[in-house]
N, C-alpha and C. Protein backbone atom coordinates (compact mmCIF):
# COMPACT_ATOMS: atom_id res chain seq x y z
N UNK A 1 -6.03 20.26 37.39
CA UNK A 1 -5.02 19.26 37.05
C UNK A 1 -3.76 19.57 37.86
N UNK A 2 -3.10 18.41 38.20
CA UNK A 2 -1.93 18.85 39.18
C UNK A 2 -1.03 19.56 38.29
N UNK A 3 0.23 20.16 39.00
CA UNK A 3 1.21 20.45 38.31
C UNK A 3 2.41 19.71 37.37
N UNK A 4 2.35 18.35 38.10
CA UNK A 4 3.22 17.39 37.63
C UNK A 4 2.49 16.89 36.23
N UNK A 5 1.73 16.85 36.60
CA UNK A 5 0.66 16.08 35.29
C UNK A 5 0.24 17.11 34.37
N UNK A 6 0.15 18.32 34.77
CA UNK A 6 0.23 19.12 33.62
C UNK A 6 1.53 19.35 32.61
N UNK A 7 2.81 19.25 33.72
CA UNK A 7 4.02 18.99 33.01
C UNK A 7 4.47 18.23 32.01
N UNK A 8 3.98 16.89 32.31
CA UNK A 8 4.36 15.99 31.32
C UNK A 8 3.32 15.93 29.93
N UNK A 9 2.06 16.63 30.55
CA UNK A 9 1.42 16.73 29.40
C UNK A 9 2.42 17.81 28.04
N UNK A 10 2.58 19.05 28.58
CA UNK A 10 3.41 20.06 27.84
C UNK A 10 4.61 19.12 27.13
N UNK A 11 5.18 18.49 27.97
CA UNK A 11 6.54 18.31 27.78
C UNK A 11 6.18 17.21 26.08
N UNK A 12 5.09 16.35 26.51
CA UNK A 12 5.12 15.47 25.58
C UNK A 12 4.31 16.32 24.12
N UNK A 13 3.61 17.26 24.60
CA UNK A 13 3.08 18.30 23.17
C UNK A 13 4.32 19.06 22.50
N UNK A 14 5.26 19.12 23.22
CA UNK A 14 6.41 20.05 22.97
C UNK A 14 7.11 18.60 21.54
N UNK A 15 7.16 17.62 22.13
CA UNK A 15 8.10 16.47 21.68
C UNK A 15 6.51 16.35 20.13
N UNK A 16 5.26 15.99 20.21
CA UNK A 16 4.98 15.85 18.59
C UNK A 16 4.65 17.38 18.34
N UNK A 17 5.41 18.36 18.54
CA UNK A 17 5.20 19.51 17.70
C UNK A 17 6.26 19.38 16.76
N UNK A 18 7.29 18.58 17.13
CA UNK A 18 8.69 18.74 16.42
C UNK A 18 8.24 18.09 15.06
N UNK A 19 7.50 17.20 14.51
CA UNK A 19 7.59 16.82 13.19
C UNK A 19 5.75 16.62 12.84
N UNK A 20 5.28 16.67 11.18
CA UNK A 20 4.60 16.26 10.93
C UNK A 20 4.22 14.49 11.04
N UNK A 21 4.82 13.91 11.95
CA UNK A 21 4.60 12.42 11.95
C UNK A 21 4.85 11.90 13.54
N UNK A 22 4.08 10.84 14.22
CA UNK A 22 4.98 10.48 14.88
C UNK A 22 4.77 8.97 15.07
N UNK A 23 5.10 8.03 15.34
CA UNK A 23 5.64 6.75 15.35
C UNK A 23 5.31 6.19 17.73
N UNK A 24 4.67 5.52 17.29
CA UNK A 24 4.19 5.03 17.92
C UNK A 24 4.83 3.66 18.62
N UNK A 25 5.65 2.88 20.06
CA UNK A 25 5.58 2.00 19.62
C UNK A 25 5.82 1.27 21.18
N UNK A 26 6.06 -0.63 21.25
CA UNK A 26 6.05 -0.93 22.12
C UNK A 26 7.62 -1.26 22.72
N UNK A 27 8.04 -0.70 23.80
CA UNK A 27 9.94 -0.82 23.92
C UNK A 27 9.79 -1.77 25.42
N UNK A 28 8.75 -2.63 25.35
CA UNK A 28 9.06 -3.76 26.81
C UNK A 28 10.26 -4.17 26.63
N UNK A 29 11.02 -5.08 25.26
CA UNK A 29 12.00 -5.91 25.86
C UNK A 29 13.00 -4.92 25.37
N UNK A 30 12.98 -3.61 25.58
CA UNK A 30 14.08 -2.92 24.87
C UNK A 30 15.21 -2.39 26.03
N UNK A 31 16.31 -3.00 25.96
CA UNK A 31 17.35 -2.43 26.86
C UNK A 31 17.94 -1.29 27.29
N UNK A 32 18.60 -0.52 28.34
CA UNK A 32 19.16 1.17 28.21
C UNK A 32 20.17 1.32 26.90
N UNK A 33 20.70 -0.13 26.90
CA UNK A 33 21.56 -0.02 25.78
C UNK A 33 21.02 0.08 24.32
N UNK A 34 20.40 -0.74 24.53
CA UNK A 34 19.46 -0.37 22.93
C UNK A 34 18.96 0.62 22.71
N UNK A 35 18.51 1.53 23.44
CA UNK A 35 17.81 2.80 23.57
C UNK A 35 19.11 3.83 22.98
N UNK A 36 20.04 3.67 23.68
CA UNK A 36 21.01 4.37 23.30
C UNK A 36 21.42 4.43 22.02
N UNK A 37 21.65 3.12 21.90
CA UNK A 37 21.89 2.52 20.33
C UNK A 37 20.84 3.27 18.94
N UNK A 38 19.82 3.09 19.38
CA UNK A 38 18.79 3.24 18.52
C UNK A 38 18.76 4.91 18.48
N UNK A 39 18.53 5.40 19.62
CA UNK A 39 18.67 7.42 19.32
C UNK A 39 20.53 7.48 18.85
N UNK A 40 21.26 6.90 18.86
CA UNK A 40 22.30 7.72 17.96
C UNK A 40 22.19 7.23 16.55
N UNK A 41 21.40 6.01 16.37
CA UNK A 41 20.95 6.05 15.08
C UNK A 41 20.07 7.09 14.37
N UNK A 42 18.83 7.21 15.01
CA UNK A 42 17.85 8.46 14.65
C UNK A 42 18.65 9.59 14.80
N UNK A 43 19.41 9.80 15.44
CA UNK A 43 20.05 11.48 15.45
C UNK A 43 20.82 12.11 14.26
N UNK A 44 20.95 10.78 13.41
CA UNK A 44 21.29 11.10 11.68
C UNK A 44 20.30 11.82 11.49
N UNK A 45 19.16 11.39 11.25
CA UNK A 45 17.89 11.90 10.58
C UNK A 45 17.24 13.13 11.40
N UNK A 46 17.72 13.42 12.36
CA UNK A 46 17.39 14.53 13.50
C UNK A 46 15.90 14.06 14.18
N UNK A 47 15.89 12.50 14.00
CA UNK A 47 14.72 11.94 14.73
C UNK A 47 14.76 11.62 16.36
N UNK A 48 13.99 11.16 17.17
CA UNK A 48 14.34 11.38 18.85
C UNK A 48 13.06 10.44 18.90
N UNK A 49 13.23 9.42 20.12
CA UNK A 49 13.08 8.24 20.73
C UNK A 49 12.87 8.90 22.16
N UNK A 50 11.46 9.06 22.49
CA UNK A 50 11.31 9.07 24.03
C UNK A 50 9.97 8.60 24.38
N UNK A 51 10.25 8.19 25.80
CA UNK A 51 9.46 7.33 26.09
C UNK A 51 8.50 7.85 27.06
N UNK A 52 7.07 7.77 26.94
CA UNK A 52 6.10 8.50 27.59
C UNK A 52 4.96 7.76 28.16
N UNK A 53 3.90 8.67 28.98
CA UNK A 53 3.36 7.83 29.61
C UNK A 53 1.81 7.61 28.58
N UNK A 54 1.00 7.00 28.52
CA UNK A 54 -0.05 6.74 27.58
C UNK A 54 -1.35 7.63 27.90
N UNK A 55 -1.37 7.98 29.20
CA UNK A 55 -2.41 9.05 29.80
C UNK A 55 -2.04 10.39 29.20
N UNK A 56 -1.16 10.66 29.20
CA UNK A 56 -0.32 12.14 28.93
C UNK A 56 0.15 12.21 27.45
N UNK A 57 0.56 11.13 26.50
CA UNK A 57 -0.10 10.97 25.41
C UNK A 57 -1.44 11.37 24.64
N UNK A 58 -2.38 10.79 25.10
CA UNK A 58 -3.36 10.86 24.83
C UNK A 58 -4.33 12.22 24.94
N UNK A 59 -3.82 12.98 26.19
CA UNK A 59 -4.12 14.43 26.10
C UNK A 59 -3.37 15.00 25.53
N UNK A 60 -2.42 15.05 24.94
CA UNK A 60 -1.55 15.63 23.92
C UNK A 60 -1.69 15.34 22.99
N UNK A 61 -1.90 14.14 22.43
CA UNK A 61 -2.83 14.50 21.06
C UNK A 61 -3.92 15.10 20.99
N UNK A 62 -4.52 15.11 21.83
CA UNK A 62 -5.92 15.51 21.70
C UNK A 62 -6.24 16.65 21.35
N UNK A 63 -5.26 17.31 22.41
CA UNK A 63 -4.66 19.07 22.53
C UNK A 63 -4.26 19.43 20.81
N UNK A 64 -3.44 18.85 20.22
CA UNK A 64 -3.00 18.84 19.13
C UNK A 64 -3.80 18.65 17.62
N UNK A 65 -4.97 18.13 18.27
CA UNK A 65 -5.69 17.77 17.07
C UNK A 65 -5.33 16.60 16.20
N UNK A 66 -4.56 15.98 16.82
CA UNK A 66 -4.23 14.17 15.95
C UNK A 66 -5.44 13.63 16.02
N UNK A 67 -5.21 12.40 15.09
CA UNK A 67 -6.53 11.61 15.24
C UNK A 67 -6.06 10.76 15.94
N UNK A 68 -7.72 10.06 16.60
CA UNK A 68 -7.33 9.23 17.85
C UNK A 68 -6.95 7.87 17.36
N UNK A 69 -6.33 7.13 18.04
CA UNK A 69 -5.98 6.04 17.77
C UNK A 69 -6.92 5.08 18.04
N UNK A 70 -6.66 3.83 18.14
CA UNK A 70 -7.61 2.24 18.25
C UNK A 70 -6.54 2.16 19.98
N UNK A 71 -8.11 2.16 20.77
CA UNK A 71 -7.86 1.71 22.15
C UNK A 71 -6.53 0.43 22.26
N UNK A 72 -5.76 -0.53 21.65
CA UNK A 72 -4.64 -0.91 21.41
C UNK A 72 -3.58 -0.33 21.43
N UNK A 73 -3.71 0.93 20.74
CA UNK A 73 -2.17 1.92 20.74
C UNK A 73 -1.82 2.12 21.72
N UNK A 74 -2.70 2.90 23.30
CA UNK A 74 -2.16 2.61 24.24
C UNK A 74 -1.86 1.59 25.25
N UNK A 75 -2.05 0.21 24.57
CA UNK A 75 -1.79 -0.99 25.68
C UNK A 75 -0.50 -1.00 25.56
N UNK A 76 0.12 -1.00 26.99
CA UNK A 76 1.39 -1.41 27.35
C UNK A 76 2.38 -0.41 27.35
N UNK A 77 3.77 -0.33 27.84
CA UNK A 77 4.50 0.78 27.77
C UNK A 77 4.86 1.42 25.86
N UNK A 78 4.59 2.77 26.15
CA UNK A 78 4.65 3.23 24.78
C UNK A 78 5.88 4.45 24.96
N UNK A 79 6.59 4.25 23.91
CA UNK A 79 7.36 5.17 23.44
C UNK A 79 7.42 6.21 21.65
N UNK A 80 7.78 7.14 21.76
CA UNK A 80 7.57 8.10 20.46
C UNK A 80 8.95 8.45 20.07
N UNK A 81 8.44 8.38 18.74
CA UNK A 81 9.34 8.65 17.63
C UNK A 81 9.03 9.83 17.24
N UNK A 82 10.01 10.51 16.59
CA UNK A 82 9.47 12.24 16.31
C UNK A 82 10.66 12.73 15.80
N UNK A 83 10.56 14.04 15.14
CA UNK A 83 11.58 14.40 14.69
C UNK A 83 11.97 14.29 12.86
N UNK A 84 12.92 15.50 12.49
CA UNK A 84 13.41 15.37 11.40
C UNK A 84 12.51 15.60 10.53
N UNK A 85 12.75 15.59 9.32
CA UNK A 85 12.11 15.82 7.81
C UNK A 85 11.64 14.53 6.83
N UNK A 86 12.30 13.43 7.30
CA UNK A 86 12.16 12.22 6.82
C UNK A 86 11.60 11.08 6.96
N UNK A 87 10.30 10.39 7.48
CA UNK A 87 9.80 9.73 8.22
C UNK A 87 10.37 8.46 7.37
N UNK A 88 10.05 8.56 6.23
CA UNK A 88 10.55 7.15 5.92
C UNK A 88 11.90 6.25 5.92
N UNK A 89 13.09 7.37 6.46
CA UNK A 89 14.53 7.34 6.73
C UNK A 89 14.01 6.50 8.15
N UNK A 90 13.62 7.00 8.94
CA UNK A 90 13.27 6.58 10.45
C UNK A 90 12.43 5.24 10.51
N UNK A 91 11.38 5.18 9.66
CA UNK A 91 10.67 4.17 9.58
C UNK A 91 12.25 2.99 9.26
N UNK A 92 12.75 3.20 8.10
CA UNK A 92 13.82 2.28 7.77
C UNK A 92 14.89 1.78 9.03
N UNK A 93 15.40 3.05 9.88
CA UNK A 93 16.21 2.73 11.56
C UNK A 93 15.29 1.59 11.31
N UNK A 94 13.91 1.90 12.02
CA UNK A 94 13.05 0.69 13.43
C UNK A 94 13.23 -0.48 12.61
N UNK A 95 12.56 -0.36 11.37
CA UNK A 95 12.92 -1.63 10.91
C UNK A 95 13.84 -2.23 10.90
N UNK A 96 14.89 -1.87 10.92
CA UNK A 96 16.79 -2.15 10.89
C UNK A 96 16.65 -2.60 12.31
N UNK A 97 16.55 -2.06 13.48
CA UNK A 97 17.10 -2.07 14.47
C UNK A 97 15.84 -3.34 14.87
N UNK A 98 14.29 -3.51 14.42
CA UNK A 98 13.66 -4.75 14.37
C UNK A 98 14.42 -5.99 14.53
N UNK A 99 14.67 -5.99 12.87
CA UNK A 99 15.41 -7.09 12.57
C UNK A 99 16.58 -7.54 13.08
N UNK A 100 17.23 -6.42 13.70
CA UNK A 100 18.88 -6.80 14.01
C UNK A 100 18.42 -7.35 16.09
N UNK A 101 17.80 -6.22 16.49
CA UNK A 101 17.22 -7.49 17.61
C UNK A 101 16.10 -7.62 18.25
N UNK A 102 14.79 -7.99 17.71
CA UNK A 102 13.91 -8.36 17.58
C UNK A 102 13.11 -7.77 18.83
N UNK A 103 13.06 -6.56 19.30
CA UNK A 103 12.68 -6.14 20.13
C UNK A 103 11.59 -4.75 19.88
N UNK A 104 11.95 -3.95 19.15
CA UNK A 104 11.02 -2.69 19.19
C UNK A 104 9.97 -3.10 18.52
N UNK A 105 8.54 -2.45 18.98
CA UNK A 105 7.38 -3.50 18.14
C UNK A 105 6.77 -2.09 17.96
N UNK A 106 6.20 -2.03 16.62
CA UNK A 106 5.83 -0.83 16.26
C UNK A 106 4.27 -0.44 16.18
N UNK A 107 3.25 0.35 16.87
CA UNK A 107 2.08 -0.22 17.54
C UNK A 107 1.42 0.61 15.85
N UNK A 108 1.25 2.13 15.79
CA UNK A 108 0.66 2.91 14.72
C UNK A 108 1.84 3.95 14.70
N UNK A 109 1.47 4.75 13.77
CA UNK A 109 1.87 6.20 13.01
C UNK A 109 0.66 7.11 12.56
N UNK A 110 0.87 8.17 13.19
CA UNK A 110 0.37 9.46 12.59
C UNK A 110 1.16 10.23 11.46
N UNK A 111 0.77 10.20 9.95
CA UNK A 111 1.56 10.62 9.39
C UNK A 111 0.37 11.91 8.38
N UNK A 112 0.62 12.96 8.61
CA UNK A 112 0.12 14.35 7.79
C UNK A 112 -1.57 14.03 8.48
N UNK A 113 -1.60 13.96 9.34
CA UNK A 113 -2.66 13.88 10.60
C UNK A 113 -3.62 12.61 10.00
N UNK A 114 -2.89 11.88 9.42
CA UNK A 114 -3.80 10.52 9.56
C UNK A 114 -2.65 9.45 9.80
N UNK A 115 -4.36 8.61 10.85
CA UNK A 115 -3.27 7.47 11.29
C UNK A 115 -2.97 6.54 10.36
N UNK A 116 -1.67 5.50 10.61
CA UNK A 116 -1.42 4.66 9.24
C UNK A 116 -0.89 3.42 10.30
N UNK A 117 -0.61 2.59 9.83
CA UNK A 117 -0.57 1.02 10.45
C UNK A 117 0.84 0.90 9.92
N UNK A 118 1.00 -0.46 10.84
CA UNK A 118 2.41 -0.70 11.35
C UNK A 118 3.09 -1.02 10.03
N UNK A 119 2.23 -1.72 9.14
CA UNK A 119 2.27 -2.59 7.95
C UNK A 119 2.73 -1.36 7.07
N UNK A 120 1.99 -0.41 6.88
CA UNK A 120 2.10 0.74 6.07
C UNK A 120 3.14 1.58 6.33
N UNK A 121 3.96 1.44 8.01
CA UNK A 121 5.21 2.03 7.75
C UNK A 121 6.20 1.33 7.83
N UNK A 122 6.13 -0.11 7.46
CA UNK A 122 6.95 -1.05 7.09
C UNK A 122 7.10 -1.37 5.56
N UNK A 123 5.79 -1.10 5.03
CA UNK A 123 5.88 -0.64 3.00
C UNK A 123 6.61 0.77 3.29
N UNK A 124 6.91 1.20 3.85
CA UNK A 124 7.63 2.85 3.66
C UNK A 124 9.17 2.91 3.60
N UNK A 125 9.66 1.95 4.86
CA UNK A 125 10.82 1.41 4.78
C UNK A 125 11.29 0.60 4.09
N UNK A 126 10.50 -0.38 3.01
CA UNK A 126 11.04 -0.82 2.27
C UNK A 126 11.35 0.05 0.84
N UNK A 127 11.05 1.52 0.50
CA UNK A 127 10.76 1.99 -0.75
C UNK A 127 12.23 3.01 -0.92
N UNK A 128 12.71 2.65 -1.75
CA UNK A 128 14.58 3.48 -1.93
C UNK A 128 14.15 4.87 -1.07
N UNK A 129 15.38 5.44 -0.73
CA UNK A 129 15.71 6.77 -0.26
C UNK A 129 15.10 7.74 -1.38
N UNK A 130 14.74 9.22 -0.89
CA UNK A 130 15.00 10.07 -1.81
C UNK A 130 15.78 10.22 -2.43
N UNK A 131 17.18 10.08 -2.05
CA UNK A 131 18.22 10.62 -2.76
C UNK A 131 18.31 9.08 -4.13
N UNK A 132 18.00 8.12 -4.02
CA UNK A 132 18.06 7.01 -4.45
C UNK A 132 16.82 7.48 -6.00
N UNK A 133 16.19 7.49 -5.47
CA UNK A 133 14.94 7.66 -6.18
C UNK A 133 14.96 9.00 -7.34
N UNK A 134 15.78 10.04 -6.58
CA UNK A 134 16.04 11.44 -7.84
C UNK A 134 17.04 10.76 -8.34
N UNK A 135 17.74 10.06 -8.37
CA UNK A 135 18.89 9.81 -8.98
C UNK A 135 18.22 8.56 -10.37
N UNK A 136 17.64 7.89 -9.84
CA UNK A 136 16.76 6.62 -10.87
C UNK A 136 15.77 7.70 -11.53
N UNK A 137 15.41 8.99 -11.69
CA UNK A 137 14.52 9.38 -11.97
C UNK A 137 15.61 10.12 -13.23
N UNK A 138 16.50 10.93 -12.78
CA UNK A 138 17.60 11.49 -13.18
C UNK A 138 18.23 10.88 -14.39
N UNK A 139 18.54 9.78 -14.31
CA UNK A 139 19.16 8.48 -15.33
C UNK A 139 18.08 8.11 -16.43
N UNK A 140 17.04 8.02 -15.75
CA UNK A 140 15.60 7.69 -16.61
C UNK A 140 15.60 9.16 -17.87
N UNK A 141 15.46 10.07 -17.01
CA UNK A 141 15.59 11.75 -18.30
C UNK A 141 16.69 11.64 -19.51
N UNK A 142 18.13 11.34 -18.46
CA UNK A 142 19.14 11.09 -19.06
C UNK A 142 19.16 10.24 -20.76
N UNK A 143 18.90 8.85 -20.14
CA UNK A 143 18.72 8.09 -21.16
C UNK A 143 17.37 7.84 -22.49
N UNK A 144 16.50 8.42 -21.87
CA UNK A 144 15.77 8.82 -23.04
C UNK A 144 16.09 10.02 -24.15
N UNK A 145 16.43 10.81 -23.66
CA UNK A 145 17.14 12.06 -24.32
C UNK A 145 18.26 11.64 -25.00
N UNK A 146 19.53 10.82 -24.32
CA UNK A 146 20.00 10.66 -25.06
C UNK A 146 20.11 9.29 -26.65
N UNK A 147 18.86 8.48 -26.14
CA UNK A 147 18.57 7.62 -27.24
C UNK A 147 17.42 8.51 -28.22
N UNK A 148 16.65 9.95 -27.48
CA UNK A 148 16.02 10.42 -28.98
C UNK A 148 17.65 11.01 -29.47
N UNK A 149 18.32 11.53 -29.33
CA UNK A 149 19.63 12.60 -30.15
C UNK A 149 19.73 11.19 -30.98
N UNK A 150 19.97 10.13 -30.41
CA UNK A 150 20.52 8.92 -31.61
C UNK A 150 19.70 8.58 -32.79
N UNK A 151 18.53 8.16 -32.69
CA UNK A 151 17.64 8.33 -33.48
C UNK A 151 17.68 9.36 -34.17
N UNK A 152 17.89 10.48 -34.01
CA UNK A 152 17.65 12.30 -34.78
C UNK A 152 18.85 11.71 -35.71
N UNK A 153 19.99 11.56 -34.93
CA UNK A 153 21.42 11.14 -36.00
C UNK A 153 21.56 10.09 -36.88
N UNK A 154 20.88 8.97 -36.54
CA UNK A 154 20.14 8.27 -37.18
C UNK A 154 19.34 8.30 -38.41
N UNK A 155 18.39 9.54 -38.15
CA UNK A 155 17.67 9.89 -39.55
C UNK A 155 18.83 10.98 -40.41
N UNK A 156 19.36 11.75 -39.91
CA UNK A 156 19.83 12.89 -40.79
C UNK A 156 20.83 11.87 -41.66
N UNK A 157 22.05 10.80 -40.83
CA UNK A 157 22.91 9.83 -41.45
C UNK A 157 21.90 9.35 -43.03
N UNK A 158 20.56 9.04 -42.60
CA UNK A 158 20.63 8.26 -43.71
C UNK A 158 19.77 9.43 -44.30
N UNK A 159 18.98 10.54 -44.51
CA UNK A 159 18.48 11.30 -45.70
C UNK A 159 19.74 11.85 -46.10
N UNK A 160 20.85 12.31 -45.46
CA UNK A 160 22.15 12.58 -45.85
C UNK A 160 23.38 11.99 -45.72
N UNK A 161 23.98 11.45 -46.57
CA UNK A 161 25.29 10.08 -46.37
C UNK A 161 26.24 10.97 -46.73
N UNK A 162 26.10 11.89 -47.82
CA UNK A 162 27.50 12.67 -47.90
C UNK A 162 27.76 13.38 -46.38
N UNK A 163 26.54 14.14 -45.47
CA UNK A 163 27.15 14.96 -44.64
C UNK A 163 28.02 13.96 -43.13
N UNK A 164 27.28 12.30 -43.38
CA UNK A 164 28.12 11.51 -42.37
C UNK A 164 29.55 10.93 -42.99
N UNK A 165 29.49 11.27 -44.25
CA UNK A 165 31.07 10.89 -44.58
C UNK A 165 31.74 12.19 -44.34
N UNK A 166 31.55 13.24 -44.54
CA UNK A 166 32.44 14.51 -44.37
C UNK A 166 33.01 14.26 -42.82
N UNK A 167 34.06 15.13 -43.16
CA UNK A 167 35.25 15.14 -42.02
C UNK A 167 34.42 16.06 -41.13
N UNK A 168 34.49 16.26 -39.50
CA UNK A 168 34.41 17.39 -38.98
C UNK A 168 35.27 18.06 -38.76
N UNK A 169 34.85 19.47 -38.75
CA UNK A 169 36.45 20.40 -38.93
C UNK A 169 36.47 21.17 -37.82
């Protein structure tokens, strides 16, 4: 194998070693500016946007042990998503940056070494944040606990009426 082509193979194994996931996708009508745009968005999430070749891809997963994709994933120029702890933070960017200008087209995802569809990381981006989600989970503990204490006060008030008329001291 030449040297150049062994290079970019490394370079692109180096780029999905960085996360358990990576994001797959098509950036034809995508501008330098949008590119830009879009990695200082991902660089919240410590996610990274680069763009590779589909030959050198494909031996890098291979190398890696991903599963293979549907002969489609590599039609056309492809770029990778990677990076960070959060895939579904990132899934939420593309979708954002989708909608706002109708350009990044999202081909598959490898996520915990199975592949998942475009659809499936578009249900991902629609589902609250973590931090969203401990917090609704949090409130949920909260308020049950505090409607059993009411109930408990509830019963003692009425087997005992003198101790809810007494003063507290």
């Amino acid at each position: 194998m030449r040297a150049e082509k062994q290079y970019l193979i490394s370079e692109v194994e180096s780029h999905l070693k960085k996360s358990d996931y990576v994001i797959l996708a098509n950036y034809t009508k995508v501008t330098v500016a949008d590119v830009a745009e879009l990695r200082a968005k991902l660089k919240a999430e410590n996610a990274e946007f680069h763009v590779v070749k589909n030959s050198s891809l494909k031996v890098a997963a291979k190398a890696l042990g991903l599963p293979e994709f549907e002969a489609g994933a590599y039609a056309g120029p492809t770029a990778i998503l990677v990076g960070g702890q959060n895939p579904a933070a990132v899934a939420k960017i593309i979708k954002a940056f989708f909608k706002e200008k109708q350009k990044l087209e999202i081909k598959v995802g490898v996520m915990e070494k199975k592949v998942v569809t475009a659809d499936f990381l578009s249900q991902i981006a629609d589902l609250p944040s973590l931090n969203e989600l401990r917090s609704s989970f949090l409130s949920l503990l909260t308020s049950n606990a505090a409607a059993f204490v009411r109930v408990l006060d509830a019963k003692v008030k009425k087997e005992q009426p003198e101790a809810a008329a007494a003063p507290a001291a």
